[in-house]
Protein backbone atom coordinates (compact mmCIF):
# COMPACT_ATOMS: atom_id res chain seq x y z
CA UNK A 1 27.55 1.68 -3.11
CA UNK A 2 24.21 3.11 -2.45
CA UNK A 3 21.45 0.73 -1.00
CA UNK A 4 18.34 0.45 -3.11
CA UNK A 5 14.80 -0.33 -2.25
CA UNK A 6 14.58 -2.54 -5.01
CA UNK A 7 14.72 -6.17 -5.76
CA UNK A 8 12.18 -9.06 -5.19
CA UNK A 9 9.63 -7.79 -2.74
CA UNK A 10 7.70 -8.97 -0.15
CA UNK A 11 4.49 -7.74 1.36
CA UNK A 12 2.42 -8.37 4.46
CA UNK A 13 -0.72 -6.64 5.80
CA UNK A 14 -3.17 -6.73 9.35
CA UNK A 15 -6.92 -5.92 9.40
CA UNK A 16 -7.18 -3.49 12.01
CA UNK A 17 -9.85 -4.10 14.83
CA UNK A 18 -12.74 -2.48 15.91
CA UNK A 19 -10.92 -1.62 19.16
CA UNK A 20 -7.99 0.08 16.35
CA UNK A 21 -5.43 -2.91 17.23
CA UNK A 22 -4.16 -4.89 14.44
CA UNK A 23 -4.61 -8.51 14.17
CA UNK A 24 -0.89 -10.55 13.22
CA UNK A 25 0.31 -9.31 9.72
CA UNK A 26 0.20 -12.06 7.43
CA UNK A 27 2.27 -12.64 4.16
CA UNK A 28 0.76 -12.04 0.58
CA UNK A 29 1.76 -14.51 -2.25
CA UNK A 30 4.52 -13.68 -4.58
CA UNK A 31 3.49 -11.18 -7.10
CA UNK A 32 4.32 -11.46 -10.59
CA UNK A 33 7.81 -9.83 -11.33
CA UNK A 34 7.56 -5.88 -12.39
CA UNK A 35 3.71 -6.06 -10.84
CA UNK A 36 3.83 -3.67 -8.13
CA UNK A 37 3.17 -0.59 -8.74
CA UNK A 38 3.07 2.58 -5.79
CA UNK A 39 1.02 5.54 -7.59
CA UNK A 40 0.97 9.26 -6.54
CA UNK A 41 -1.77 11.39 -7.25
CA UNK A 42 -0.37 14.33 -7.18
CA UNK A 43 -2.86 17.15 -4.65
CA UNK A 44 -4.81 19.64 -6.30
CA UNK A 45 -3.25 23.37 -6.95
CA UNK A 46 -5.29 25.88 -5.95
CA UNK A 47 -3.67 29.55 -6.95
CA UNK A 48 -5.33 33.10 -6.22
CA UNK A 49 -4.67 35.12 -9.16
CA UNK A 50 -4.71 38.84 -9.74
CA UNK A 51 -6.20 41.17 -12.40
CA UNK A 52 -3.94 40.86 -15.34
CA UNK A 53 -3.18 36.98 -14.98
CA UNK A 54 -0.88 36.95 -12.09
CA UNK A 55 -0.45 34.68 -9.05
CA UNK A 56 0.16 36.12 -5.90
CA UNK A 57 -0.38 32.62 -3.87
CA UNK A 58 0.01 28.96 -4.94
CA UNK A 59 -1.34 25.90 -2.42
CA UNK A 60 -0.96 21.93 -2.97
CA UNK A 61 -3.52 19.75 -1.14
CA UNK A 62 -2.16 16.57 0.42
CA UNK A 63 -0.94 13.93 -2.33
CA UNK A 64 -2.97 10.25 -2.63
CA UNK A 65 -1.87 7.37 -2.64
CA UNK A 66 -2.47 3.56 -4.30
CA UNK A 67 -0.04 0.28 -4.66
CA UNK A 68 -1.17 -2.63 -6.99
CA UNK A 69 0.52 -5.79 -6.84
CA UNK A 70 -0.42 -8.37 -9.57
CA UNK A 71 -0.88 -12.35 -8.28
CA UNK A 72 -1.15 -15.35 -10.49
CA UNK A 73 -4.32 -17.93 -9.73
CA UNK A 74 -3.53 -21.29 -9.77
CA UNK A 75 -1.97 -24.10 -7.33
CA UNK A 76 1.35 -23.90 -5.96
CA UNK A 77 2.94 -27.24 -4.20
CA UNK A 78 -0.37 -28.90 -4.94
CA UNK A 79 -2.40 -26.16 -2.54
CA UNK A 80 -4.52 -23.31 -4.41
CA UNK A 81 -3.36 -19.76 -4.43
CA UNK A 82 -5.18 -17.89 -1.73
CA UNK A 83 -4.77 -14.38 0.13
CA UNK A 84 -5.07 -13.30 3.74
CA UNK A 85 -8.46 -11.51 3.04
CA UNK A 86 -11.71 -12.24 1.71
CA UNK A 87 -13.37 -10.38 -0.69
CA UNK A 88 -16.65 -10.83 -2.90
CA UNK A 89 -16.38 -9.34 -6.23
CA UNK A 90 -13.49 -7.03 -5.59
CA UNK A 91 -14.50 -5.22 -2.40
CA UNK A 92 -12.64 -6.15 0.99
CA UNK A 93 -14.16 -5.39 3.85
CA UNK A 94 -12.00 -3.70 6.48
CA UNK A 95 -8.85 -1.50 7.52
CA UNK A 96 -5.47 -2.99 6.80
CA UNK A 97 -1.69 -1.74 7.69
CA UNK A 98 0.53 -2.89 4.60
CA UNK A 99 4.10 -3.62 4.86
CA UNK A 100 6.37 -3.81 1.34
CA UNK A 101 9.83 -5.25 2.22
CA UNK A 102 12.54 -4.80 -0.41
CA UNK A 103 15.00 -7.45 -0.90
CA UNK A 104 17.70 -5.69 0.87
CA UNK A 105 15.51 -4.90 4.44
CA UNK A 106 18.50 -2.43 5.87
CA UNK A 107 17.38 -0.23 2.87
CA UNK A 108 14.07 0.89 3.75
CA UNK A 109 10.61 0.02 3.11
CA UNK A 110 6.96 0.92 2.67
CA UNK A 111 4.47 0.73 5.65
CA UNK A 112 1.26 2.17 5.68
CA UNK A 113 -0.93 2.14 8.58
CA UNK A 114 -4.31 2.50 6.97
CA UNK A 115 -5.21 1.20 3.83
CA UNK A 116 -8.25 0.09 1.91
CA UNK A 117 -8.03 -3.27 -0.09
CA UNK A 118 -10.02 -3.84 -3.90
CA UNK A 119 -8.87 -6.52 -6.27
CA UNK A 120 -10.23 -7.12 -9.91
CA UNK A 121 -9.46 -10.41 -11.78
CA UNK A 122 -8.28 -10.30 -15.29
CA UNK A 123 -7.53 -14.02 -17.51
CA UNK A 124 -5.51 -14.00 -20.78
CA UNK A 125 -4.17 -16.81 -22.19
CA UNK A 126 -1.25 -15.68 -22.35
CA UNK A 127 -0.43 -14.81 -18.44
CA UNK A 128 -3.28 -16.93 -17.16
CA UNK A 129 -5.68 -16.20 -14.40
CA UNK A 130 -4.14 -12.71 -12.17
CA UNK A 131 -5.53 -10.70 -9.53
CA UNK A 132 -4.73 -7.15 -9.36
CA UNK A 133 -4.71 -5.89 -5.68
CA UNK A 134 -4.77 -2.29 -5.49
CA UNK A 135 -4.74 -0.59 -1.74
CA UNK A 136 -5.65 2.62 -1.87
CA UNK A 137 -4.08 4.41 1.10
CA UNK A 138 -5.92 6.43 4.04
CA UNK A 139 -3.86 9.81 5.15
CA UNK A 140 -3.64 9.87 8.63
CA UNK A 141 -5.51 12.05 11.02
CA UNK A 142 -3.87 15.07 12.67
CA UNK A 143 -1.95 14.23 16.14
CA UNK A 144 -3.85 15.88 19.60
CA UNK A 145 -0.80 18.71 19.03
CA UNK A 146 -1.89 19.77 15.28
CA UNK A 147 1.05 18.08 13.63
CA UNK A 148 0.67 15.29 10.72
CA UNK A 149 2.73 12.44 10.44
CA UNK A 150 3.19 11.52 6.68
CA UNK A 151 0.98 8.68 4.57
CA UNK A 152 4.14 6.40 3.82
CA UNK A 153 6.82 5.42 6.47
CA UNK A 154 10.15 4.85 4.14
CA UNK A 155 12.03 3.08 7.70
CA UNK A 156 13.44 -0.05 6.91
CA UNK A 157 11.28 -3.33 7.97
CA UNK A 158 13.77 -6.05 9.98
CA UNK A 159 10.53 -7.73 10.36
CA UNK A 160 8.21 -8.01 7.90
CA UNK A 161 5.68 -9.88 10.04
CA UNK A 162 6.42 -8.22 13.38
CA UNK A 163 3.22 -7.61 15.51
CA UNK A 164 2.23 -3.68 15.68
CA UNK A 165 2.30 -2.36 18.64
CA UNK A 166 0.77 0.75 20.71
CA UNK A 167 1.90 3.89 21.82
């Protein structure tokens, strides 16, 4: 049977420092089931096109990136809902790493090593109180050699809140 990243997730992140070490990753709240969300914005196309209406080149810039996750308000085990962040009207100040665990962890994951936090706060009576969290993600810079190493690592995550460590 193939292994799925799917499943109840979990997700941790770490503000990054101004030194560029991470401080310990701490868990986010459950989100509400079917609320996360990873969205691809897929790079522009540029083409260079020939008299008559034909293409003789075709080039992609880099795809971006954003995951929402959806959290209910209210007071869990007789302690308020809170998050590892502050924010003030939806902006977070900071640089984050974000982990997304799957419920199978052998399967893969989502890390991300840069990411920029915004939340927005929506109330129906219905659902009740929910902030969305959306973290837009950074693309890395290029390595000292010219390579790139990709937005999104897909390894699996044994541990979700494992420290980060240097190279």
């Amino acid at each position: 049977m193939k292994q799925l990243m799917w499943g109840e997730a979990l997700a941790a992140i770490a503000r990054q420092k101004t030194d560029g070490s991470y401080d310990e990753f701490k868990k986010l709240p459950k989100c509400v089931e079917n609320a996360l969300n990873l969205t691809t914005t897929k790079g522009e196309k540029k083409e260079a096109k020939v008299e008559g209406g034909g293409i003789e080149a075709v080039k992609y810039a880099h795809n971006a990136y954003a995951l929402a996750m959806s959290f209910r308000r209210g007071v869990v085990k007789g302690k308020p809902v809170t998050f590892p962040f502050e924010e003030l009207d939806g902006v977070v100040d900071g640089i984050y790493a974000l982990r997304v665990q799957p419920e199978d962890k052998t399967s893969g994951g989502l890390s991300v090593m840069e990411v920029v936090i915004s939340t927005e706060d929506t109330y129906t009576t219905a659902d009740g109180a929910i902030k969305v969290v959306t973290f837009d993600f950074i693309k890395p810079e290029e390595n000292e050699d010219g390579s790139q190493n990709p937005t999104i690592n897909w390894d699996p995550i044994p541990d979700l809140l494992a420290a980060i460590t240097k190279e």
